[in-house]
C-alpha atoms as a PDB file:
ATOM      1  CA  UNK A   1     114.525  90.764 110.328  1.00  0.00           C
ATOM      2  CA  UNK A   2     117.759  92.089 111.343  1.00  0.00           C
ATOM      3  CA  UNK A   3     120.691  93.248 109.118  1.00  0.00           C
ATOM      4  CA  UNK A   4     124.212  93.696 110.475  1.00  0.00           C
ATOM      5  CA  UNK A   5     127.007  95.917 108.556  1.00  0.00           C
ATOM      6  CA  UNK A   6     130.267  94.793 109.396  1.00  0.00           C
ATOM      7  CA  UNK A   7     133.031  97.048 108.163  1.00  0.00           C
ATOM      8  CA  UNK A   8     131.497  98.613 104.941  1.00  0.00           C
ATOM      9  CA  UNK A   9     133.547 100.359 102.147  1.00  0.00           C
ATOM     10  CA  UNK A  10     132.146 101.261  99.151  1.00  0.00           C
ATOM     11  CA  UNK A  11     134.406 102.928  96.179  1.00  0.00           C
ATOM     12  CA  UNK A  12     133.235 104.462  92.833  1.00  0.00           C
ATOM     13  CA  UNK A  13     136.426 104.674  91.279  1.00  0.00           C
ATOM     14  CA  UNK A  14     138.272 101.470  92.358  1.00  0.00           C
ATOM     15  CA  UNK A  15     139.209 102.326  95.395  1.00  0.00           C
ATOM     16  CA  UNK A  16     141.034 105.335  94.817  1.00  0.00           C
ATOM     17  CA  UNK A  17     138.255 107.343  97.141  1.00  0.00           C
ATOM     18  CA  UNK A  18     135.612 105.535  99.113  1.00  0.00           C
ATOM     19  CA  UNK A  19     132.088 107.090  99.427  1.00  0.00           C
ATOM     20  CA  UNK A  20     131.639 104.658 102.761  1.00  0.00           C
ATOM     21  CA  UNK A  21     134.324 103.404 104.638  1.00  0.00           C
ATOM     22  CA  UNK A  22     134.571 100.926 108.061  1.00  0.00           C
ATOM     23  CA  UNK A  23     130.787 101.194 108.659  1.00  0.00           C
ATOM     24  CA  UNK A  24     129.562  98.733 111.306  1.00  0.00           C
ATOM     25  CA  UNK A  25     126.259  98.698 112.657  1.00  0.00           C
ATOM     26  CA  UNK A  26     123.080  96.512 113.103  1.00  0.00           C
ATOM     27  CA  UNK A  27     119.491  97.858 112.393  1.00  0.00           C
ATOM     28  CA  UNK A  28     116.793  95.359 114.516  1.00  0.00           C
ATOM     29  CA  UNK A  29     113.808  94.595 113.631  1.00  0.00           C
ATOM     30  CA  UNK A  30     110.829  97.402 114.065  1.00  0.00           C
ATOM     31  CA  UNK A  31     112.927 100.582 114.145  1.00  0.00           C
ATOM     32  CA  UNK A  32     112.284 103.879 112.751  1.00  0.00           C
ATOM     33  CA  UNK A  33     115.788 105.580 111.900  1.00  0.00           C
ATOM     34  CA  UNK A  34     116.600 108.406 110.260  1.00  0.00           C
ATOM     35  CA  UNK A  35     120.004 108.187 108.145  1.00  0.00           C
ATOM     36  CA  UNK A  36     120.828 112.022 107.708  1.00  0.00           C
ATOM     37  CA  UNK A  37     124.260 114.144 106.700  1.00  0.00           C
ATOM     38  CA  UNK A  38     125.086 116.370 104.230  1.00  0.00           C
ATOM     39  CA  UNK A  39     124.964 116.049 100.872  1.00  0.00           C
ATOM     40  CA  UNK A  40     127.617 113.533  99.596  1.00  0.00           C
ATOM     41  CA  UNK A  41     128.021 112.037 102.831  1.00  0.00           C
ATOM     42  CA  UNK A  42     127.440 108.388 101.346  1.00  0.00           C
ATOM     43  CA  UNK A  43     124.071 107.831 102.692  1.00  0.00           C
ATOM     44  CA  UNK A  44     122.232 106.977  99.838  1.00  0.00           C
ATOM     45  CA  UNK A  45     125.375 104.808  98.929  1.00  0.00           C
ATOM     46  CA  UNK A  46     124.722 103.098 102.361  1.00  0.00           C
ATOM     47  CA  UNK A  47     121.627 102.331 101.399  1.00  0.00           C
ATOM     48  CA  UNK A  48     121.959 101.165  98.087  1.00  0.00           C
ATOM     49  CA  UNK A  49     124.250  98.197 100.007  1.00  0.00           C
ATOM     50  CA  UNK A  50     121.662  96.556 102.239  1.00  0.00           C
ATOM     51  CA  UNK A  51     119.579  94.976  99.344  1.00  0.00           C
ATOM     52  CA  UNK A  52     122.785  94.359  96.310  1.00  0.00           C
ATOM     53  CA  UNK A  53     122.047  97.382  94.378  1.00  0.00           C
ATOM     54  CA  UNK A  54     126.219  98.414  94.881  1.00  0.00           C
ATOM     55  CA  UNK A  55     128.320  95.294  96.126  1.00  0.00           C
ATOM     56  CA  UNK A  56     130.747  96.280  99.015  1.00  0.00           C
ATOM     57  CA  UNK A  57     134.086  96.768  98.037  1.00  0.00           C
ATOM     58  CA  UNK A  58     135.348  95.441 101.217  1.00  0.00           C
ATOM     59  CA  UNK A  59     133.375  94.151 104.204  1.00  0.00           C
ATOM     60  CA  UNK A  60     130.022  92.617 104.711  1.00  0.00           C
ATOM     61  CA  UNK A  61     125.905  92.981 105.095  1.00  0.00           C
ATOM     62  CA  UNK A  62     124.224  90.091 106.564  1.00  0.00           C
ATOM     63  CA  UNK A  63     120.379  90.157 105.915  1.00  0.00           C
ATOM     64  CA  UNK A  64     118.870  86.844 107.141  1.00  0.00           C
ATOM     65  CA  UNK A  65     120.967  84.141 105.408  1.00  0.00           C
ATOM     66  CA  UNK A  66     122.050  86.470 102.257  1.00  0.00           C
ATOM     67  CA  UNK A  67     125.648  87.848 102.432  1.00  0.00           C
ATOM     68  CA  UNK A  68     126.427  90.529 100.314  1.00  0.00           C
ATOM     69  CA  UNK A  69     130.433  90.977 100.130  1.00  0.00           C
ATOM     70  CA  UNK A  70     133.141  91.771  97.489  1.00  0.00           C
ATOM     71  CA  UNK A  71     133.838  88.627  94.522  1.00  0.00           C
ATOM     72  CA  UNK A  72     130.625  86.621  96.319  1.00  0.00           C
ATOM     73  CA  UNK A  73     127.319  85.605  94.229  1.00  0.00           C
ATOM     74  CA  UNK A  74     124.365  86.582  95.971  1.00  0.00           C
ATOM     75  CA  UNK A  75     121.736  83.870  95.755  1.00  0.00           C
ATOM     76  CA  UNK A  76     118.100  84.105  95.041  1.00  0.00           C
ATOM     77  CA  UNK A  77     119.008  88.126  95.077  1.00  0.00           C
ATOM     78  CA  UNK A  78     115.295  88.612  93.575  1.00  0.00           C
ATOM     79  CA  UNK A  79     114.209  87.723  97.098  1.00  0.00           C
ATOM     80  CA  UNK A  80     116.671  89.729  98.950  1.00  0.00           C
ATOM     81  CA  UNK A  81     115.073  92.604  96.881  1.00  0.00           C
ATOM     82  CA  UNK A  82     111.590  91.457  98.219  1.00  0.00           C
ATOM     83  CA  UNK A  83     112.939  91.573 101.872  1.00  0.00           C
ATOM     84  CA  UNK A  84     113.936  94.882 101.943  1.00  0.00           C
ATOM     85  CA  UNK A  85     112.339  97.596  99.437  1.00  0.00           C
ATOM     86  CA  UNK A  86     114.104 100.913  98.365  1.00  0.00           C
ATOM     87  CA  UNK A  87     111.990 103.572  97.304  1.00  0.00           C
ATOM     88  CA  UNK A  88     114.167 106.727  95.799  1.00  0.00           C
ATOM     89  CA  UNK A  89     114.079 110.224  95.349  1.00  0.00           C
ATOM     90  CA  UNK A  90     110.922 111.280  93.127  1.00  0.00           C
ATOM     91  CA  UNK A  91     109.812 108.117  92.852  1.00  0.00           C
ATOM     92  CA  UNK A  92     106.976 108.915  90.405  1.00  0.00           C
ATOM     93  CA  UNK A  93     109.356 110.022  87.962  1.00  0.00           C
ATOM     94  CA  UNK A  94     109.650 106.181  87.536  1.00  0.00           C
ATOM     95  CA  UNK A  95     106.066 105.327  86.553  1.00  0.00           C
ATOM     96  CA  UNK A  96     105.381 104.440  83.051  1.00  0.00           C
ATOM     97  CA  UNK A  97     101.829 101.943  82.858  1.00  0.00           C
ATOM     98  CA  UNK A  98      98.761 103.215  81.333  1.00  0.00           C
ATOM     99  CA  UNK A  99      97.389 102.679  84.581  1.00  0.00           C
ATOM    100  CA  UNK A 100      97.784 102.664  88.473  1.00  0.00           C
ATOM    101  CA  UNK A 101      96.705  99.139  88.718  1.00  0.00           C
ATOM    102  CA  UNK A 102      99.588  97.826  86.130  1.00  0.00           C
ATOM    103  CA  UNK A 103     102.591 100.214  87.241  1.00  0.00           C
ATOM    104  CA  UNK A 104     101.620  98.468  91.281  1.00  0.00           C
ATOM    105  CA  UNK A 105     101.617  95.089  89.493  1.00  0.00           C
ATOM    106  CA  UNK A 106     104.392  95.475  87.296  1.00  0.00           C
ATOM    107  CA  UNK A 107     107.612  94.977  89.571  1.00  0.00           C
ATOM    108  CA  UNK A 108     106.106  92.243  91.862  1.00  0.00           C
ATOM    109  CA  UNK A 109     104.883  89.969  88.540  1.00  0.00           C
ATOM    110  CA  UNK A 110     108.470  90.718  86.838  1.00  0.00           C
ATOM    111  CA  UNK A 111     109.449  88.938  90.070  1.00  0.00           C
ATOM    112  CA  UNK A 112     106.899  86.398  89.940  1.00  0.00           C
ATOM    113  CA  UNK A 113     105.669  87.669  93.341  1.00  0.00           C
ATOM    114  CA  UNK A 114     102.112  87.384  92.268  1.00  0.00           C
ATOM    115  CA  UNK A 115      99.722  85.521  89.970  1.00  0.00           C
ATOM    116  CA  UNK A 116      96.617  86.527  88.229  1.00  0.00           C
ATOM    117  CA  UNK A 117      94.465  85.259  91.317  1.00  0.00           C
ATOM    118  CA  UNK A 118      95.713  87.262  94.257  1.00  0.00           C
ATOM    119  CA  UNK A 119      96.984  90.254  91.887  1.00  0.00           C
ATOM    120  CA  UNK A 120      93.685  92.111  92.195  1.00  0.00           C
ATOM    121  CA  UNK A 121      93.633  91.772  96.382  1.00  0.00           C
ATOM    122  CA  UNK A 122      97.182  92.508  96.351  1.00  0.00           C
ATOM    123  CA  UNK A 123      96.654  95.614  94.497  1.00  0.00           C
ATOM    124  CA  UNK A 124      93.683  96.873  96.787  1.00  0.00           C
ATOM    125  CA  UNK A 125      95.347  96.311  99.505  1.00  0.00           C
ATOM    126  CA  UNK A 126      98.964  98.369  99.184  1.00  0.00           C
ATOM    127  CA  UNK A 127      96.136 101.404  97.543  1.00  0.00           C
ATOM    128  CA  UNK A 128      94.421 101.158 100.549  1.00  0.00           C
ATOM    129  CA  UNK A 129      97.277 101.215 103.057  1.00  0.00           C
ATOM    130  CA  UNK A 130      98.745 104.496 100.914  1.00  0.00           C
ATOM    131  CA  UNK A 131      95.624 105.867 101.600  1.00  0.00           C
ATOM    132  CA  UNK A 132      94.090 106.090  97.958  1.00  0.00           C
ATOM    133  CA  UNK A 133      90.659 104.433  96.783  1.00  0.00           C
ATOM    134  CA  UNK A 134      90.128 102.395  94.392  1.00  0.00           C
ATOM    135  CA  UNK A 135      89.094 104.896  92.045  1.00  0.00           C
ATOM    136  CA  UNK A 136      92.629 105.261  91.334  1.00  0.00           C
ATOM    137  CA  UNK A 137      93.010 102.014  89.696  1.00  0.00           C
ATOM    138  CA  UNK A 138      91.992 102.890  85.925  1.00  0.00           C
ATOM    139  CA  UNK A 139      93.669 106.288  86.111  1.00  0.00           C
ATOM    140  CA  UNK A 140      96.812 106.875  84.047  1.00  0.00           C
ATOM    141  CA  UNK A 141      99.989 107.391  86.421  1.00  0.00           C
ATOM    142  CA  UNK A 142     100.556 110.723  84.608  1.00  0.00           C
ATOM    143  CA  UNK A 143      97.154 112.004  85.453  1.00  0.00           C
ATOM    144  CA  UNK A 144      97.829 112.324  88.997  1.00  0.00           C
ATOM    145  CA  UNK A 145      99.112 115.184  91.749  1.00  0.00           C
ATOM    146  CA  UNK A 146     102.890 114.789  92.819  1.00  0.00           C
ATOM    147  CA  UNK A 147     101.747 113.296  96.055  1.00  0.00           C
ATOM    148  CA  UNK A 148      99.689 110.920  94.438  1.00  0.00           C
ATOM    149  CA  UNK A 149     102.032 109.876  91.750  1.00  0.00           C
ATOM    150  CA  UNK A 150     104.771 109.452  94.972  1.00  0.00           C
ATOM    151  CA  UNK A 151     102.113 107.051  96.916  1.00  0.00           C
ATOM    152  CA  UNK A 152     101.451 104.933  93.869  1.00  0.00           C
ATOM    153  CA  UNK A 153     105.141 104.608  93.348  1.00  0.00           C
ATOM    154  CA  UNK A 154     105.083 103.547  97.036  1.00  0.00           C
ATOM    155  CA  UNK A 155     102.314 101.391  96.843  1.00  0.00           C
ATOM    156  CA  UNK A 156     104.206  99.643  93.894  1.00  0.00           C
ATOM    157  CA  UNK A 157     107.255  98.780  96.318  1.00  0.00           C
ATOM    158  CA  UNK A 158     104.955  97.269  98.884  1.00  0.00           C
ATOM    159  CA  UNK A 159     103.270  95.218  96.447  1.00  0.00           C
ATOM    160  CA  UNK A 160     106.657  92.814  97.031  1.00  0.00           C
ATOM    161  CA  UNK A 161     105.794  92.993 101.079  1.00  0.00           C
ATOM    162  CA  UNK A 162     109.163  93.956 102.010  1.00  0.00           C
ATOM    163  CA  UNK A 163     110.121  93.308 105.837  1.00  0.00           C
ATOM    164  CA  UNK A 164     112.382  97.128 105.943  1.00  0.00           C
ATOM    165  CA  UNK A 165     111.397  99.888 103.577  1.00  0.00           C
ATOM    166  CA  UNK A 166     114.216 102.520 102.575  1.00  0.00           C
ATOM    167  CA  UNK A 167     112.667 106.092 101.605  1.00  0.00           C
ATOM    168  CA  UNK A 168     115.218 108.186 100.177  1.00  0.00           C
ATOM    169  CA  UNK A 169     113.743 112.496 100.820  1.00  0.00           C
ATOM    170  CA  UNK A 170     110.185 110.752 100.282  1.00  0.00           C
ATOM    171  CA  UNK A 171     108.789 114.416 101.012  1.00  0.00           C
ATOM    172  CA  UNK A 172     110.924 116.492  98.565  1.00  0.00           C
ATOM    173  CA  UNK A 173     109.578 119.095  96.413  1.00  0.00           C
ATOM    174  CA  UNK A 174     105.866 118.116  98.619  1.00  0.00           C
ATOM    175  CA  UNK A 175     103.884 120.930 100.098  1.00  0.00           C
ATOM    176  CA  UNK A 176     103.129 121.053 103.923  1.00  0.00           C
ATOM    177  CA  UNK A 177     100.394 119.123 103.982  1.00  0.00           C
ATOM    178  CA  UNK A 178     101.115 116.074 101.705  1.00  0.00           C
ATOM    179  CA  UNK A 179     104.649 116.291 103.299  1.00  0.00           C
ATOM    180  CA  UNK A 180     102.868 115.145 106.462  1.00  0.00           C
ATOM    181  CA  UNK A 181     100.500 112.790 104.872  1.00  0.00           C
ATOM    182  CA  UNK A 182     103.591 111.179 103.919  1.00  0.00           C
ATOM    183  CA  UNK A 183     105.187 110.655 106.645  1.00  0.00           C
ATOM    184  CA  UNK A 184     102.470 109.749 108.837  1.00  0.00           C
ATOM    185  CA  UNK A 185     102.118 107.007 106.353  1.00  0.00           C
ATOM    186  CA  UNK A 186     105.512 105.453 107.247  1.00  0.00           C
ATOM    187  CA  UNK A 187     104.892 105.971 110.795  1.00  0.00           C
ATOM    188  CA  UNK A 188     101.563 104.043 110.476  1.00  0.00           C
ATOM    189  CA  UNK A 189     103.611 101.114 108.619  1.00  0.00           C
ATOM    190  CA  UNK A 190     105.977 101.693 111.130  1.00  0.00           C
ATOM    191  CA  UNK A 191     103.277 100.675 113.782  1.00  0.00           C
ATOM    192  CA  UNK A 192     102.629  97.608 111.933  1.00  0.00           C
ATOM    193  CA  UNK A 193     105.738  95.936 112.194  1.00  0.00           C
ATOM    194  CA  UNK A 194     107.893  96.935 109.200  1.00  0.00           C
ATOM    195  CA  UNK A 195     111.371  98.262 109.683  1.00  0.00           C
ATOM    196  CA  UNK A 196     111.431 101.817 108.329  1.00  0.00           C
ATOM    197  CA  UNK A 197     114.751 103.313 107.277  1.00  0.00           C
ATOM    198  CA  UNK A 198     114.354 107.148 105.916  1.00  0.00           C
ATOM    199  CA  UNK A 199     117.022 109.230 104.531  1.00  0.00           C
ATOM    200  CA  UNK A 200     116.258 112.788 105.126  1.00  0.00           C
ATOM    201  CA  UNK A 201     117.277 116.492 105.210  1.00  0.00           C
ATOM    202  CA  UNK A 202     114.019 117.176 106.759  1.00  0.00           C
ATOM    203  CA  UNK A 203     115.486 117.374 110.689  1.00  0.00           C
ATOM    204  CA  UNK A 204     111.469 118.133 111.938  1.00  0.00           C
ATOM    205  CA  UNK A 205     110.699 114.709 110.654  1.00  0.00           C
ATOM    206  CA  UNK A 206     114.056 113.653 112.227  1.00  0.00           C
ATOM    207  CA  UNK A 207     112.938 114.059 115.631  1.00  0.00           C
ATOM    208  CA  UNK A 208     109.137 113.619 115.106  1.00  0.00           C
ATOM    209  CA  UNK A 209     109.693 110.396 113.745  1.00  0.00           C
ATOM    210  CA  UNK A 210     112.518 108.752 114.292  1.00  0.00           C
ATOM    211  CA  UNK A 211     113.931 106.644 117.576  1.00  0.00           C
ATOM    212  CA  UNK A 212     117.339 106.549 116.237  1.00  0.00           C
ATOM    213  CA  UNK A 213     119.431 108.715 113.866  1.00  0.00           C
ATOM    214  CA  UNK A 214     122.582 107.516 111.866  1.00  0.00           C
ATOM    215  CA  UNK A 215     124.845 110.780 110.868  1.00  0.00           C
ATOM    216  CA  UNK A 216     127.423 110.612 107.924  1.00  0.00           C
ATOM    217  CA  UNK A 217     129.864 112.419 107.364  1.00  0.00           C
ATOM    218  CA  UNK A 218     132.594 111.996 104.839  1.00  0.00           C
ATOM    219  CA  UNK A 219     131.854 108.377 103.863  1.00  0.00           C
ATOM    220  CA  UNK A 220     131.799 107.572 108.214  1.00  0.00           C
ATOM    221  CA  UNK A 221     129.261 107.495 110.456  1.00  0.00           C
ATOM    222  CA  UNK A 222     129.913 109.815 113.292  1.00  0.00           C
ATOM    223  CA  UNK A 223     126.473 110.075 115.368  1.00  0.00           C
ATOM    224  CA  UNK A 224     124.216 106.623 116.323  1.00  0.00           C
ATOM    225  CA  UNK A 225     121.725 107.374 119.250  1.00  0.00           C
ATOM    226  CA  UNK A 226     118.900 109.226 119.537  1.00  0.00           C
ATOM    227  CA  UNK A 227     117.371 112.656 117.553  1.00  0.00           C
ATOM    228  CA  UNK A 228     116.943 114.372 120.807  1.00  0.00           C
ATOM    229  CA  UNK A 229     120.741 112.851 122.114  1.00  0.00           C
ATOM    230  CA  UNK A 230     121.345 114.336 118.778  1.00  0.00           C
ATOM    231  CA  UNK A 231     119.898 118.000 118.700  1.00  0.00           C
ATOM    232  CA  UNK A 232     120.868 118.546 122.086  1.00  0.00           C
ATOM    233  CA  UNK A 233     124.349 119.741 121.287  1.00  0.00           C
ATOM    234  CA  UNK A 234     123.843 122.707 118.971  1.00  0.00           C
ATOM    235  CA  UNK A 235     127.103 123.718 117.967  1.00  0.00           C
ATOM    236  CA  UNK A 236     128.526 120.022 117.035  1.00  0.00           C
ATOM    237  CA  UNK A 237     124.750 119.626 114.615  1.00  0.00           C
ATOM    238  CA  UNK A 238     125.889 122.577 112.876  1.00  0.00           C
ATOM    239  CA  UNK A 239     130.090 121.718 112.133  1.00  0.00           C
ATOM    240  CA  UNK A 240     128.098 118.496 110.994  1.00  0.00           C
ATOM    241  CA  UNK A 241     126.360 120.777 108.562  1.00  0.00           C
ATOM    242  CA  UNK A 242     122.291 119.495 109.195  1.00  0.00           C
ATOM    243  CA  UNK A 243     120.844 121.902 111.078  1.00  0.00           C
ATOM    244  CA  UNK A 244     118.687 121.952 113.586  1.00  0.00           C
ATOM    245  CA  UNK A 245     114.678 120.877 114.023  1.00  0.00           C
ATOM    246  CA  UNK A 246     112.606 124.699 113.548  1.00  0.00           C
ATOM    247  CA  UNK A 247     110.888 123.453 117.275  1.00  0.00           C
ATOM    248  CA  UNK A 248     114.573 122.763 119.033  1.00  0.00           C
ATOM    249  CA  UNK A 249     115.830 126.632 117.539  1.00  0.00           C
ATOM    250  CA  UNK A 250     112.697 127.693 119.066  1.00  0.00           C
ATOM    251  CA  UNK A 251     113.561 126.017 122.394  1.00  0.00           C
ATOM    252  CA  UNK A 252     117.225 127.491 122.293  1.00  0.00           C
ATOM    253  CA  UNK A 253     115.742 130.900 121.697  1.00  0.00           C
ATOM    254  CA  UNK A 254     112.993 130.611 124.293  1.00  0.00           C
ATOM    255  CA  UNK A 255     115.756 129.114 126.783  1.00  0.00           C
ATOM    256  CA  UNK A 256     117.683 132.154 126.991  1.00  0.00           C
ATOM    257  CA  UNK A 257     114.830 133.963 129.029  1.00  0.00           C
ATOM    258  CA  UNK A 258     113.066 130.895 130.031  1.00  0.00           C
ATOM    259  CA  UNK A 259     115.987 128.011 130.991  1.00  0.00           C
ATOM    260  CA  UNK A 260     113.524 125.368 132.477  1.00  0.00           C
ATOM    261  CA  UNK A 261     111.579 124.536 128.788  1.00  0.00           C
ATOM    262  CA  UNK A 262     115.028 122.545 128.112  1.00  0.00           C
ATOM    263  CA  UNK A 263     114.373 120.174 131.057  1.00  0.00           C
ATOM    264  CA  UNK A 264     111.425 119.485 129.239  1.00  0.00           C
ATOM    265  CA  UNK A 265     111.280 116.136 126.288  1.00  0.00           C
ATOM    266  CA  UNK A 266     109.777 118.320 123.037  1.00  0.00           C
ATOM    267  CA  UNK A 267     109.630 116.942 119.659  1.00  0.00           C
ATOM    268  CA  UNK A 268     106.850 118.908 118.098  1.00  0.00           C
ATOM    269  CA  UNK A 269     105.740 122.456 117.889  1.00  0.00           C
ATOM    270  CA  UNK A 270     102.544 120.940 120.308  1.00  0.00           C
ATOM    271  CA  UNK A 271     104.831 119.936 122.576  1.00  0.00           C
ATOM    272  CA  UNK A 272     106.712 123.266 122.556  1.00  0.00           C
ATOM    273  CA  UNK A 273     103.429 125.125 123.653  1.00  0.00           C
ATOM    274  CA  UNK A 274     102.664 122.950 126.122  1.00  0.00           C
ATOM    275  CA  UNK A 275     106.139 123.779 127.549  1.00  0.00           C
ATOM    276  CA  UNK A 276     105.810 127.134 126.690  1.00  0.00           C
ATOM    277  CA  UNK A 277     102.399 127.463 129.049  1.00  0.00           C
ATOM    278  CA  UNK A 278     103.943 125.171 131.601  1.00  0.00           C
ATOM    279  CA  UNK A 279     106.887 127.235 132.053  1.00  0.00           C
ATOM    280  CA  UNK A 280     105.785 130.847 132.239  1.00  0.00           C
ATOM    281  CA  UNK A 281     102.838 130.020 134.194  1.00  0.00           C
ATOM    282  CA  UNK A 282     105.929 128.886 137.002  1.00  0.00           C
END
């Protein structure tokens, strides 16, 4: 599914001051981008446009055969939501069942996305793709870790089998470990056909992750290409104010007595070493 921006401006205030303004792009089917820039940018107002949460105040998103413009009734916008699923900052914080099993089923039967006799697969099956048992299921929301309360929240959003999922700093205020559980998770959904749009500060998962980045910067987008297109000019990442990937500071330290390790592709700290061993064994 394929979703074209055409022009986007988006204002608060009635157009006194737009948070977005003259965005065009398309986002294809299958991609992994990263929407990153610093805080009040307008990305999560970008976001927030693609499914008719905010309606542009000039311009025009085209998902399928929904528009979304200024003064225009979007219809069926139930299933628009279904299409493409937003999943916020500290999600969990939006969990209020007595259990797992009814906060996953509460959205998609609100939208009569499910019936009693394919809730209970339907429920097994986003658990299991989060990477939590069934166990889970009779537990109270409240009961569980951060990074469990976070994958139930997701689990609840693909419930509604959304073709693009939007994670807005899904790994915030995670440690290490669950940080990368995380987004290994949207990688592996990534692999499985669904469009995966994440909003980040994190620039490690930027360039791990990602095969396309989408910079903001005052309400504009001034960067669409690739993480390692991206990172690969130093001094314009940091007037942008995002900072640089821990492995590509690495590089640009080890660079300055070994100059080769930038002719080599690294996105990870593995890759680094193998560079690393490569080049001083030259």
């Amino acid at each position: 599914m394929k979703i074209e921006v055409k022009n986007l401006s988006y204002s608060y205030n009635n157009n006194e001051s737009y948070a977005i303004k003259n965005v065009s792009l398309n986002i294809d089917e299958g991609e992994f981008i990263a929407i990153v820039g610093h805080t009040g940018s307008g990305k999560s107002t970008f976001i927030q446009n693609l499914n008719g949460l905010l309606i542009p105040s000039s311009g025009e998103v085209l998902v399928d055969n929904y528009v979304i413009k200024n003064k225009a009734k979007i219809k069926d916008i139930k299933q628009l939501r279904k299409k493409i699923g937003i999943v916020f900052q500290f999600p969990e914080y939006q969990l209020f069942e007595e259990t797992v099993e009814k906060d996953i089923l509460f959205g998609p039967k609100n939208f009569n996305l499910i019936n009693e006799q394919n809730s209970n697969s339907i429920v097994r099956e986003v658990l299991k793709t989060v990477n939590l048992d069934e166990s889970f299921l009779a537990k109270s929301p409240f009961e569980l870790s951060g990074g469990e309360k976070r994958r139930v929240a997701i689990a609840g959003i693909l419930a509604f089998n959304p073709d693009v999922l939007i994670v807005d700093e899904p790994t915030a205020g995670l440690d290490p470990v669950s940080s990368n559980n995380m987004m290994e998770l949207f990688k592996s959904l990534n692999d499985n056909g669904k469009t995966i749009i994440l909003v980040t500060h994190q620039m490690d998962h930027v360039i791990k992750y990602a095969s396309r980045v989408i910079v903001f910067n005052k309400g504009e987008v001034v960067f669409d290409n690739t993480p390692l297109n991206l990172f690969k000019d130093a001094s314009n990442v940091n007037k942008l104010g995002i900072g640089l990937p821990n492995v590509i500071n690495l590089v640009e330290k080890i660079s300055k007595k070994y100059p080769k390790i930038k002719n080599y592709t690294i996105k990870t700290i593995d890759d680094f070493v193998k560079a690393y061993k490569d080049v001083i064994s030259l």
